[in-house]
Every structure is written in C-alpha cells, then in structure tokens.
PDB file of N, CA and C in Angstrom:
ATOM      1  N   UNK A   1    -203.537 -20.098 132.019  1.00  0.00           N
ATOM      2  CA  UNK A   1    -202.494 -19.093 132.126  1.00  0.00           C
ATOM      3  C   UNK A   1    -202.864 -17.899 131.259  1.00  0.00           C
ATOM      4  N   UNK A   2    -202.166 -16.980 131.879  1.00  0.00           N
ATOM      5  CA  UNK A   2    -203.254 -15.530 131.137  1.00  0.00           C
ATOM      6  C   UNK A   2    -202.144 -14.922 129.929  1.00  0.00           C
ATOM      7  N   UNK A   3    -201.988 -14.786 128.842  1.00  0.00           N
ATOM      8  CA  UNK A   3    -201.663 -15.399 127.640  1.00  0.00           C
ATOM      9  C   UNK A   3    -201.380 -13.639 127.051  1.00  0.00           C
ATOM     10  N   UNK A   4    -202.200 -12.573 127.861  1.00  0.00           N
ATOM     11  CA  UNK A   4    -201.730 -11.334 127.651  1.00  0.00           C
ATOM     12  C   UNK A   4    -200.355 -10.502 127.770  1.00  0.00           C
ATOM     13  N   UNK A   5    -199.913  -9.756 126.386  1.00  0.00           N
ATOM     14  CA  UNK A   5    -198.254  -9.727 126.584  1.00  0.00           C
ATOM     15  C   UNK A   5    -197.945  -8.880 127.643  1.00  0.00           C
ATOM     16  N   UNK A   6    -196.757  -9.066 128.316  1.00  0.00           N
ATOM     17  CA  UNK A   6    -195.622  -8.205 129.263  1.00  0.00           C
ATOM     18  C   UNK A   6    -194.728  -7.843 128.624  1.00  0.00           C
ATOM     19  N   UNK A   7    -195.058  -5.571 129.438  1.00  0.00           N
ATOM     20  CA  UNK A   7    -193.785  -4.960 129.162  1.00  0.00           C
ATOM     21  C   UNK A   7    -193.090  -5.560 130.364  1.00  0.00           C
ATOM     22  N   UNK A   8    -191.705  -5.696 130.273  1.00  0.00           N
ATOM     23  CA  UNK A   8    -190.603  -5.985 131.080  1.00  0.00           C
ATOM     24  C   UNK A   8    -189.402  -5.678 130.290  1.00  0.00           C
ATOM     25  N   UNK A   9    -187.966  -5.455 131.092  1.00  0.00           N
ATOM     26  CA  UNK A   9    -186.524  -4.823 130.703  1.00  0.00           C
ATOM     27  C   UNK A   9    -186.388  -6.507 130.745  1.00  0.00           C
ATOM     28  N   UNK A  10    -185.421  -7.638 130.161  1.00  0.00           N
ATOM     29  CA  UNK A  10    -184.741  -8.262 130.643  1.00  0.00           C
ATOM     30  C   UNK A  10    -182.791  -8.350 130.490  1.00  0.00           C
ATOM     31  N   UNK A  11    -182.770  -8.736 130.896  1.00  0.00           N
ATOM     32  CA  UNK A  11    -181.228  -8.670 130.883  1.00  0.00           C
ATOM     33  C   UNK A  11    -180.986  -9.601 129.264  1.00  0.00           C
ATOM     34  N   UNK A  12    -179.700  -9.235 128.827  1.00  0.00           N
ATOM     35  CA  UNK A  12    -179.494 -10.411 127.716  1.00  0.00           C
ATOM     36  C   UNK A  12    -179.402 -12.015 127.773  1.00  0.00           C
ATOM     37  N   UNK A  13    -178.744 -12.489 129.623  1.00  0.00           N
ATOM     38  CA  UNK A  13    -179.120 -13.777 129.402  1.00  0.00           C
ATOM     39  C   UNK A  13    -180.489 -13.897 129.768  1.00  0.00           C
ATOM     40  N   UNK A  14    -181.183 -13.562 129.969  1.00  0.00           N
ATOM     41  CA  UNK A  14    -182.572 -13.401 130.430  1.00  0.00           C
ATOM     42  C   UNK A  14    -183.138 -13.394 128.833  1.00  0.00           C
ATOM     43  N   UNK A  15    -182.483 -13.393 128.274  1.00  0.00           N
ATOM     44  CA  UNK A  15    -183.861 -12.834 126.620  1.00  0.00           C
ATOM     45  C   UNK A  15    -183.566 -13.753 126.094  1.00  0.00           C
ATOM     46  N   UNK A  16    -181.996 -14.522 126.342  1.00  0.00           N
ATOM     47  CA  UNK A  16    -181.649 -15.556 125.437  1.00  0.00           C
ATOM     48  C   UNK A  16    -182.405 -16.911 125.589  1.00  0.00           C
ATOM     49  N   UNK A  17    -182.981 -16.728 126.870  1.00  0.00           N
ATOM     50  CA  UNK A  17    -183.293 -17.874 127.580  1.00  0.00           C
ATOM     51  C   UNK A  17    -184.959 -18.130 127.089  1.00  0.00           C
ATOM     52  N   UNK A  18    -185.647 -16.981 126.824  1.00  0.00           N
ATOM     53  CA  UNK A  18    -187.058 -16.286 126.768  1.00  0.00           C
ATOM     54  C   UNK A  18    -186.839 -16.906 124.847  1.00  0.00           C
ATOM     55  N   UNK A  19    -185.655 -16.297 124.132  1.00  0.00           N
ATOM     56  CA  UNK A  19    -186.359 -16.700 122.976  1.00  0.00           C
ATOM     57  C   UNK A  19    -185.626 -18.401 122.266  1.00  0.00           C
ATOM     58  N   UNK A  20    -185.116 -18.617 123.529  1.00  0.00           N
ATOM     59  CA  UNK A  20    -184.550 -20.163 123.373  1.00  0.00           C
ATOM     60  C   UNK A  20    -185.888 -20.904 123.219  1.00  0.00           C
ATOM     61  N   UNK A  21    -186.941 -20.997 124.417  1.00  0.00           N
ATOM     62  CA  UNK A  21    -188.256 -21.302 124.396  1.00  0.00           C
ATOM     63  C   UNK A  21    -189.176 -20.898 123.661  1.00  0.00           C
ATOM     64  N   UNK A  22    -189.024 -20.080 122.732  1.00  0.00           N
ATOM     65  CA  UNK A  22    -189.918 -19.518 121.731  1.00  0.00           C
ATOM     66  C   UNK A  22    -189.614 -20.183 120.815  1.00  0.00           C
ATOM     67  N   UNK A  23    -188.565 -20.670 120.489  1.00  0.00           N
ATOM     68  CA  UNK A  23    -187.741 -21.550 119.556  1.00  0.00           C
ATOM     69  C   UNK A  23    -188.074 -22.799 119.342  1.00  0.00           C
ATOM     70  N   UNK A  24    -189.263 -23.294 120.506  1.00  0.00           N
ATOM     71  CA  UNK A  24    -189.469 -24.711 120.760  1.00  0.00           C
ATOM     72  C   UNK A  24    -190.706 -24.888 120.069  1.00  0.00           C
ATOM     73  N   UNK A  25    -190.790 -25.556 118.752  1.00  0.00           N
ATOM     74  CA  UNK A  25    -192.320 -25.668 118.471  1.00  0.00           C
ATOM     75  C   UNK A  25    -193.182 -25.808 119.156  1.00  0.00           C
ATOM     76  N   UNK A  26    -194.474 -25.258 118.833  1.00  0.00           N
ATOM     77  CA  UNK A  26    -195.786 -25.756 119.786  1.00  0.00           C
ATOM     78  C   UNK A  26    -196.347 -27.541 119.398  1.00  0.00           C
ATOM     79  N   UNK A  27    -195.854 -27.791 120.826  1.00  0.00           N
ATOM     80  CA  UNK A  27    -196.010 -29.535 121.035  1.00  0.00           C
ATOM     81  C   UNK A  27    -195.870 -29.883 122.729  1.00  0.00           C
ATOM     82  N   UNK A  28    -196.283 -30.955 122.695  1.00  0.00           N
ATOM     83  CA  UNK A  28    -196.460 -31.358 123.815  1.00  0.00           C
ATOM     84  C   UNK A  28    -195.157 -31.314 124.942  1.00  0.00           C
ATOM     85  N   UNK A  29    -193.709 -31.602 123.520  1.00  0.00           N
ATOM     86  CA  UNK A  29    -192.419 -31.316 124.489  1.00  0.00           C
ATOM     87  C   UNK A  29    -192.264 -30.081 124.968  1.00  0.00           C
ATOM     88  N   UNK A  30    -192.974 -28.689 124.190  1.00  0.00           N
ATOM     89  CA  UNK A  30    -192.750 -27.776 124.393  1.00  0.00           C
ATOM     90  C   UNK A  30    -193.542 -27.349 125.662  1.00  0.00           C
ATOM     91  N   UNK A  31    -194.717 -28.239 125.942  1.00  0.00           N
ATOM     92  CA  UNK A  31    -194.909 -27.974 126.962  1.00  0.00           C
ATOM     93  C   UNK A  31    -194.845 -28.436 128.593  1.00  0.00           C
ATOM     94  N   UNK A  32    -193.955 -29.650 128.567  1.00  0.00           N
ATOM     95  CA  UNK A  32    -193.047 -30.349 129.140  1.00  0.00           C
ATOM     96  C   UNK A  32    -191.962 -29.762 129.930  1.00  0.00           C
ATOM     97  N   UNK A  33    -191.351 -29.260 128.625  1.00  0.00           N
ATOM     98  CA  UNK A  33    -189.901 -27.992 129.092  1.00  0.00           C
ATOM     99  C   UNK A  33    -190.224 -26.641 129.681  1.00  0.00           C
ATOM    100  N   UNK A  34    -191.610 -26.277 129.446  1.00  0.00           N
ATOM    101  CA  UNK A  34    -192.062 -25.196 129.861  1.00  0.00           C
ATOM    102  C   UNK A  34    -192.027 -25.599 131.472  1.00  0.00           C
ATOM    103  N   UNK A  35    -193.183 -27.236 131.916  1.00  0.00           N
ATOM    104  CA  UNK A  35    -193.306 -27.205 133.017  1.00  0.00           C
ATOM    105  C   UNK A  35    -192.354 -27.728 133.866  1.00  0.00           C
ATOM    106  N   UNK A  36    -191.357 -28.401 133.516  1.00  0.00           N
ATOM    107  CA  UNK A  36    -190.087 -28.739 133.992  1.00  0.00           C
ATOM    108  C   UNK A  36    -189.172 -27.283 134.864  1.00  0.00           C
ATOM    109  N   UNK A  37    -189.224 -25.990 133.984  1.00  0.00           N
ATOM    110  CA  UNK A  37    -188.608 -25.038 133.883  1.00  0.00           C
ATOM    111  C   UNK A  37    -189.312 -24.621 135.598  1.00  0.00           C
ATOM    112  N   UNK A  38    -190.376 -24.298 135.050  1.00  0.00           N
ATOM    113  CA  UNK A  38    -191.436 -23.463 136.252  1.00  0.00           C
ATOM    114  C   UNK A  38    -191.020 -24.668 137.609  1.00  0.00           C
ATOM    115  N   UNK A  39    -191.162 -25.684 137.201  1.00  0.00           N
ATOM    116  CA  UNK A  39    -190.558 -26.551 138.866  1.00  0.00           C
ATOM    117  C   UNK A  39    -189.165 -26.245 139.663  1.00  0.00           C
ATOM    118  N   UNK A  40    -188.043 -26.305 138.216  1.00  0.00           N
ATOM    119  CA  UNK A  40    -187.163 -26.141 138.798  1.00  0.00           C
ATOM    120  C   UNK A  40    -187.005 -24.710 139.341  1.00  0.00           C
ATOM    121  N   UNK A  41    -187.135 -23.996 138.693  1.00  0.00           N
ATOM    122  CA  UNK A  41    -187.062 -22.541 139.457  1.00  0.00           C
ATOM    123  C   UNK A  41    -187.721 -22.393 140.645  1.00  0.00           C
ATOM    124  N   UNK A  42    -189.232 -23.107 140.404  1.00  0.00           N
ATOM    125  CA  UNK A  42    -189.827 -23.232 142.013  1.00  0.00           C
ATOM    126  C   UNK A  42    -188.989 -23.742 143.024  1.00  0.00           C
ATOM    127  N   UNK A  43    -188.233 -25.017 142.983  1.00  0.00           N
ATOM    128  CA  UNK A  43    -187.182 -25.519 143.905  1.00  0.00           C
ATOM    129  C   UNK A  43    -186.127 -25.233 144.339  1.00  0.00           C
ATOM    130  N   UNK A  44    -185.576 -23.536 143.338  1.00  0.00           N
ATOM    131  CA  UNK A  44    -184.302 -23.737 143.716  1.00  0.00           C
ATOM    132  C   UNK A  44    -184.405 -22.058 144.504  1.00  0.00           C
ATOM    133  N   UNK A  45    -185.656 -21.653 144.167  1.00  0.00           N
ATOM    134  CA  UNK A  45    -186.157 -20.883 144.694  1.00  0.00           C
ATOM    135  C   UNK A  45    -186.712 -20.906 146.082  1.00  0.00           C
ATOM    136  N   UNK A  46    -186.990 -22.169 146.508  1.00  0.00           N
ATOM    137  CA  UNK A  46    -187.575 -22.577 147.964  1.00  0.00           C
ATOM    138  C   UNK A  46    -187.221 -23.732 148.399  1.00  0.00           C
ATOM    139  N   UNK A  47    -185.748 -23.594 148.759  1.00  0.00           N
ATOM    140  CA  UNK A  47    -185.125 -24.696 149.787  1.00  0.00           C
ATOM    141  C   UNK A  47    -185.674 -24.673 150.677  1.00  0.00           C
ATOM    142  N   UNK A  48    -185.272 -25.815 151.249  1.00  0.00           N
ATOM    143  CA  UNK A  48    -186.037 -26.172 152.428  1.00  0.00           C
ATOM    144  C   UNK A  48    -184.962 -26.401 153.229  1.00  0.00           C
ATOM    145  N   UNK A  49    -184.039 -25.388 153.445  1.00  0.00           N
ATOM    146  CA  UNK A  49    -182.823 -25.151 154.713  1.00  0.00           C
ATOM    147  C   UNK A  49    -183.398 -25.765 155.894  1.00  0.00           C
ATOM    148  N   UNK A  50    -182.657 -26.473 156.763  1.00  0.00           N
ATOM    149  CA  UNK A  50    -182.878 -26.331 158.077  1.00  0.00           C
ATOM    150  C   UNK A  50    -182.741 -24.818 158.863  1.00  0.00           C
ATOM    151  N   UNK A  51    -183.756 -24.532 159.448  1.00  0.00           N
ATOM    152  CA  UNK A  51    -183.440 -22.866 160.206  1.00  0.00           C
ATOM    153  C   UNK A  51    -183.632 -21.898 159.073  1.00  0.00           C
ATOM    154  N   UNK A  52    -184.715 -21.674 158.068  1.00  0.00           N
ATOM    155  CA  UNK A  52    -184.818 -21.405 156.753  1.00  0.00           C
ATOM    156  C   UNK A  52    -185.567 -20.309 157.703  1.00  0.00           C
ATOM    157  N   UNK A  53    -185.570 -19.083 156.950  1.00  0.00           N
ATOM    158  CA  UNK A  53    -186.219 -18.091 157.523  1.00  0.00           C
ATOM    159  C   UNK A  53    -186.536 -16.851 156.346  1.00  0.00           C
ATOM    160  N   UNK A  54    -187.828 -16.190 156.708  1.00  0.00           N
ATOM    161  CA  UNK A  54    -188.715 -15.417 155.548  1.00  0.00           C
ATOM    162  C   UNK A  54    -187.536 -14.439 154.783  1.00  0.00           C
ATOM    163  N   UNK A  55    -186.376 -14.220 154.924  1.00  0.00           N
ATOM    164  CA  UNK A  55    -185.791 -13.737 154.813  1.00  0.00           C
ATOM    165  C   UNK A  55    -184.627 -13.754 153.575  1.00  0.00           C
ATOM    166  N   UNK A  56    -184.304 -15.337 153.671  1.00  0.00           N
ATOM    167  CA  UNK A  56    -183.749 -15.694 152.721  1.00  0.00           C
ATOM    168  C   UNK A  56    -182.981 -17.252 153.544  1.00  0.00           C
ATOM    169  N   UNK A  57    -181.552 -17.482 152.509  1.00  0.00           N
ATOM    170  CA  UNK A  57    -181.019 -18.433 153.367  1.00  0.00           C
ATOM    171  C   UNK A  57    -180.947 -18.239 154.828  1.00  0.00           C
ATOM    172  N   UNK A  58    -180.374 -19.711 155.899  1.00  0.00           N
ATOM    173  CA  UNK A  58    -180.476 -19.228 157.112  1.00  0.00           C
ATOM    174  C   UNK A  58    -178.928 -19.201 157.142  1.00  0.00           C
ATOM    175  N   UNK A  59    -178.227 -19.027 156.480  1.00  0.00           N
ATOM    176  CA  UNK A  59    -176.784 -18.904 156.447  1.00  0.00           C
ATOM    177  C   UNK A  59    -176.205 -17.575 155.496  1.00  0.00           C
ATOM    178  N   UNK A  60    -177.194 -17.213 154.910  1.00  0.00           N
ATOM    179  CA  UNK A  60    -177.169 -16.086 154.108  1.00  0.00           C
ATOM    180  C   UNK A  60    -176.269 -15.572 153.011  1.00  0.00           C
ATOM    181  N   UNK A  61    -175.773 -17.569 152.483  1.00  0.00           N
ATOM    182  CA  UNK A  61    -175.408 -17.932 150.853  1.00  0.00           C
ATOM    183  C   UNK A  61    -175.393 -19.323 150.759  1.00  0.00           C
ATOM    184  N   UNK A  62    -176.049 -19.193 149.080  1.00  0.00           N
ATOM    185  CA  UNK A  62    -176.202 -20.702 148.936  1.00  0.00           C
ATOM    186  C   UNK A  62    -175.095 -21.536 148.279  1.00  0.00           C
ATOM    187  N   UNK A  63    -173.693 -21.214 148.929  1.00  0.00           N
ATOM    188  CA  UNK A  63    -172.861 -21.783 148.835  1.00  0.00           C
ATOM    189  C   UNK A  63    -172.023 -22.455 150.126  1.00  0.00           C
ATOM    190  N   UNK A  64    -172.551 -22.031 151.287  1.00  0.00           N
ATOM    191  CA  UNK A  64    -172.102 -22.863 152.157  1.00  0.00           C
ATOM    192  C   UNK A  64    -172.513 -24.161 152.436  1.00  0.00           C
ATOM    193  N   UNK A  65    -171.725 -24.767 153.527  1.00  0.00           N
ATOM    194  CA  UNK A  65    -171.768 -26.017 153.579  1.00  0.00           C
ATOM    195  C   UNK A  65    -173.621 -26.639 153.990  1.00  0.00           C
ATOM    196  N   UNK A  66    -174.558 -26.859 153.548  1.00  0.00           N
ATOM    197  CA  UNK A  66    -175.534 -26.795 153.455  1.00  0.00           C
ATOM    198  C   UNK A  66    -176.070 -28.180 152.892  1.00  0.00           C
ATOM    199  N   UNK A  67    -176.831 -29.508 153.357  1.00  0.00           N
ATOM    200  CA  UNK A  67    -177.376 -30.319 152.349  1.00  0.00           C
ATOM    201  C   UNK A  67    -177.840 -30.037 151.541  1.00  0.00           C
ATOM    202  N   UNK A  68    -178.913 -28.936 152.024  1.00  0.00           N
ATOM    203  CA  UNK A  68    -180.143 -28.950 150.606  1.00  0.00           C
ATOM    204  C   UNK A  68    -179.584 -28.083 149.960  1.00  0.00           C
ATOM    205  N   UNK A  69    -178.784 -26.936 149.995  1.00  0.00           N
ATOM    206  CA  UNK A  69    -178.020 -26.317 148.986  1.00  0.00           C
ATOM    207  C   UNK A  69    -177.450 -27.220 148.550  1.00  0.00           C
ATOM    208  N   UNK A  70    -176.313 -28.148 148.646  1.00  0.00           N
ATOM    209  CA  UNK A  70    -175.673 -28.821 148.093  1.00  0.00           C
ATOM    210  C   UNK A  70    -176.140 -30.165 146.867  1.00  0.00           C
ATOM    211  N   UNK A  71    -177.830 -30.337 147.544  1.00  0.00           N
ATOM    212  CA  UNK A  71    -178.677 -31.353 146.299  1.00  0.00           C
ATOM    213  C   UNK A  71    -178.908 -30.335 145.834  1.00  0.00           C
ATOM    214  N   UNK A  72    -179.275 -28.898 145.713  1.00  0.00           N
ATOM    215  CA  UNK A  72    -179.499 -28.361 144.683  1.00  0.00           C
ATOM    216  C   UNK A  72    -178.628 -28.563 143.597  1.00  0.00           C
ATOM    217  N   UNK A  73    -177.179 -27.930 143.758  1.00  0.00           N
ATOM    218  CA  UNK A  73    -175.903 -28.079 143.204  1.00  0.00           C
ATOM    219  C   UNK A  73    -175.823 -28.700 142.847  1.00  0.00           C
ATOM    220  N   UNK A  74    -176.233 -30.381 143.510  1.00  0.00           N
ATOM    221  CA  UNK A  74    -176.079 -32.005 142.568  1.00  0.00           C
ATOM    222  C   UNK A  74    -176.785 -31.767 141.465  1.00  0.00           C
ATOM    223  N   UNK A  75    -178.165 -31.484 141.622  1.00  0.00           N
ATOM    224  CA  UNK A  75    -178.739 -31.375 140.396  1.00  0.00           C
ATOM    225  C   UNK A  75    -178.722 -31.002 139.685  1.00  0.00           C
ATOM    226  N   UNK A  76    -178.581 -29.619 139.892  1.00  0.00           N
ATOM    227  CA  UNK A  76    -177.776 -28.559 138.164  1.00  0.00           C
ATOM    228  C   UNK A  76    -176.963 -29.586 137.627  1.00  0.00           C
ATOM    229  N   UNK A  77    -176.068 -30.039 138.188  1.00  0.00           N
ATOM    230  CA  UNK A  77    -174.950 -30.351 137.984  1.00  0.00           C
ATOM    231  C   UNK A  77    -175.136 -31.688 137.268  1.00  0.00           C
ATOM    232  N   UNK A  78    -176.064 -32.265 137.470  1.00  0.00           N
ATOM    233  CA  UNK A  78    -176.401 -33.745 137.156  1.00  0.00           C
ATOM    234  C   UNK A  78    -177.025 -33.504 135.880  1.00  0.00           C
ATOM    235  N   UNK A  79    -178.318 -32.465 135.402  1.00  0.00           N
ATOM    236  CA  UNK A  79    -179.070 -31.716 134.833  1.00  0.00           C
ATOM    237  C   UNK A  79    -177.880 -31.165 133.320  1.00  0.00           C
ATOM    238  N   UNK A  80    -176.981 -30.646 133.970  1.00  0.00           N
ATOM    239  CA  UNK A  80    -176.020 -29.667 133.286  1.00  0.00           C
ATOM    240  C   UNK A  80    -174.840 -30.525 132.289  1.00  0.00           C
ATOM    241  N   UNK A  81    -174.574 -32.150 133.119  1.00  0.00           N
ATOM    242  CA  UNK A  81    -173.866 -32.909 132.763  1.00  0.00           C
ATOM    243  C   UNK A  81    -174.473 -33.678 131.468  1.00  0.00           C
ATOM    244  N   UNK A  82    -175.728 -34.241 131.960  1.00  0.00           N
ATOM    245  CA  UNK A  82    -176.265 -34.621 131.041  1.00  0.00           C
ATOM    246  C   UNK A  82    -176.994 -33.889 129.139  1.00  0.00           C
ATOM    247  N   UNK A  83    -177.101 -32.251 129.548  1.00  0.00           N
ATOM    248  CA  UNK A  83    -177.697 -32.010 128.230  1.00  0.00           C
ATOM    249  C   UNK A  83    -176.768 -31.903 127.013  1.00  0.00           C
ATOM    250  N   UNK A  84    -176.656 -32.100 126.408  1.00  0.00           N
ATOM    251  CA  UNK A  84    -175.605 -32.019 125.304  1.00  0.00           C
ATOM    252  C   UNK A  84    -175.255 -30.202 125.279  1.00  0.00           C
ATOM    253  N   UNK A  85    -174.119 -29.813 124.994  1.00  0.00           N
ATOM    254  CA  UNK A  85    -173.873 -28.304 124.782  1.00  0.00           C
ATOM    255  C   UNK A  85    -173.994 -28.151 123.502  1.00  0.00           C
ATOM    256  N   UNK A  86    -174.449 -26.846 123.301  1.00  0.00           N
ATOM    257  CA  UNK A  86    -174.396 -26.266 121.900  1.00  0.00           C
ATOM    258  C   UNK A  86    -172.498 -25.668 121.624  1.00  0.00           C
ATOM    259  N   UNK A  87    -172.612 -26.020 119.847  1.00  0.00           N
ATOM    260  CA  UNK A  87    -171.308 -25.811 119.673  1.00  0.00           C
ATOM    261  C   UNK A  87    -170.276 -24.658 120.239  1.00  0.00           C
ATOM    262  N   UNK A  88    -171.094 -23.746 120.271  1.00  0.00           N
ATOM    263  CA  UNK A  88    -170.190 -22.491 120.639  1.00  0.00           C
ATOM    264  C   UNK A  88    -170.449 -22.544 121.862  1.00  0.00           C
ATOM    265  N   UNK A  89    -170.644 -23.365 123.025  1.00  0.00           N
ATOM    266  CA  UNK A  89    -170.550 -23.708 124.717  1.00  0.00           C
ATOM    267  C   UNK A  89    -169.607 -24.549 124.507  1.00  0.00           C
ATOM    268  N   UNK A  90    -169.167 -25.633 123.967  1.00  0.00           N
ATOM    269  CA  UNK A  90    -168.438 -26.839 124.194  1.00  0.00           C
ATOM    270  C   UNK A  90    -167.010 -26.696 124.167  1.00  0.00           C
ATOM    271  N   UNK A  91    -166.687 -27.572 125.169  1.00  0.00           N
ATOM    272  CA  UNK A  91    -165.223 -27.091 126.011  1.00  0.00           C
ATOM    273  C   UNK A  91    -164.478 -27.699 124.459  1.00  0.00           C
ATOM    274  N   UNK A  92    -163.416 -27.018 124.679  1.00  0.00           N
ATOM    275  CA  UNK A  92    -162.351 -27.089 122.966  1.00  0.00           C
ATOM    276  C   UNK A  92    -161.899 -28.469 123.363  1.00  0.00           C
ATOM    277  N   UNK A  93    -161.238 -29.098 122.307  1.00  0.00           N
ATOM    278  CA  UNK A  93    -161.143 -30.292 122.671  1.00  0.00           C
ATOM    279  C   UNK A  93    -159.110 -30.452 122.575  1.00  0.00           C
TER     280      UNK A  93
END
C-alpha cells in the first residue's frame, strides 16, 4: 500500500473516524481493524441486488424492501449491537 500522504477536505465524522484509527497502536489488531474496515465498506458498497445495475440500487434506495439490503442492515446492526459504546454514545440509563 502506497504509504504517501493525501491532501483531502473530510467532513468531521469522516476525521473522527480517520483519527479513531490512528489511535490504534501499531499491532497486528491494528491491522485486522484496518482490514475488516476496507471489507466492510467493500460490501456495503457492492450489493449484490437482484436487477443491480451500473448505476446504483435497482430500486434506487437502500431502504426498501430488499434481501440483500436488508442483510446488510442485519449486520450493522448485529456489528453495532455487539461493540460496546463509548461513554458519551451510551443510551442514559
């Protein structure tokens, strides 16, 4: 991987996310979470809709009634359930 820096604008959750992973010592988990990251974005980036077209969804949101939209959704969701929240995320009790 080519290791030379990028100018880029990102948004703030976009930077939070960039120096969340900077945050991760250099170790083998760190590079785990790195490749975990790059999959999931690959997947949720390229459903595999039935009637999927170069275009985008074939329904043209990924909130309709949809399987593979909808295992996407499981998974965040499964993904999202399971990580522990940081204090200032966690629902008040």
């Amino acid at each position: 991987m080519n290791q030379d820096p990028v100018t880029t604008t990102l948004t703030p959750e976009e930077w939070r996310i960039i120096l969340a992973l900077r945050d991760i010592p250099h170790s083998p988990l760190r590079d785990k979470v790195a490749k975990v990251m790059d999959e999931l974005v690959f997947y949720i980036q390229n459903p595999r809709c039935e009637g999927m077209q170069a275009d985008g969804f074939p329904c043209g949101d990924p909130h309709k009634e949809c399987e593979e939209c909808h295992r996407m959704w499981e998974l965040l969701d499964h993904i999202g359930g399971k990580v522990p929240k940081p204090p200032c995320q966690a629902d008040p009790a």
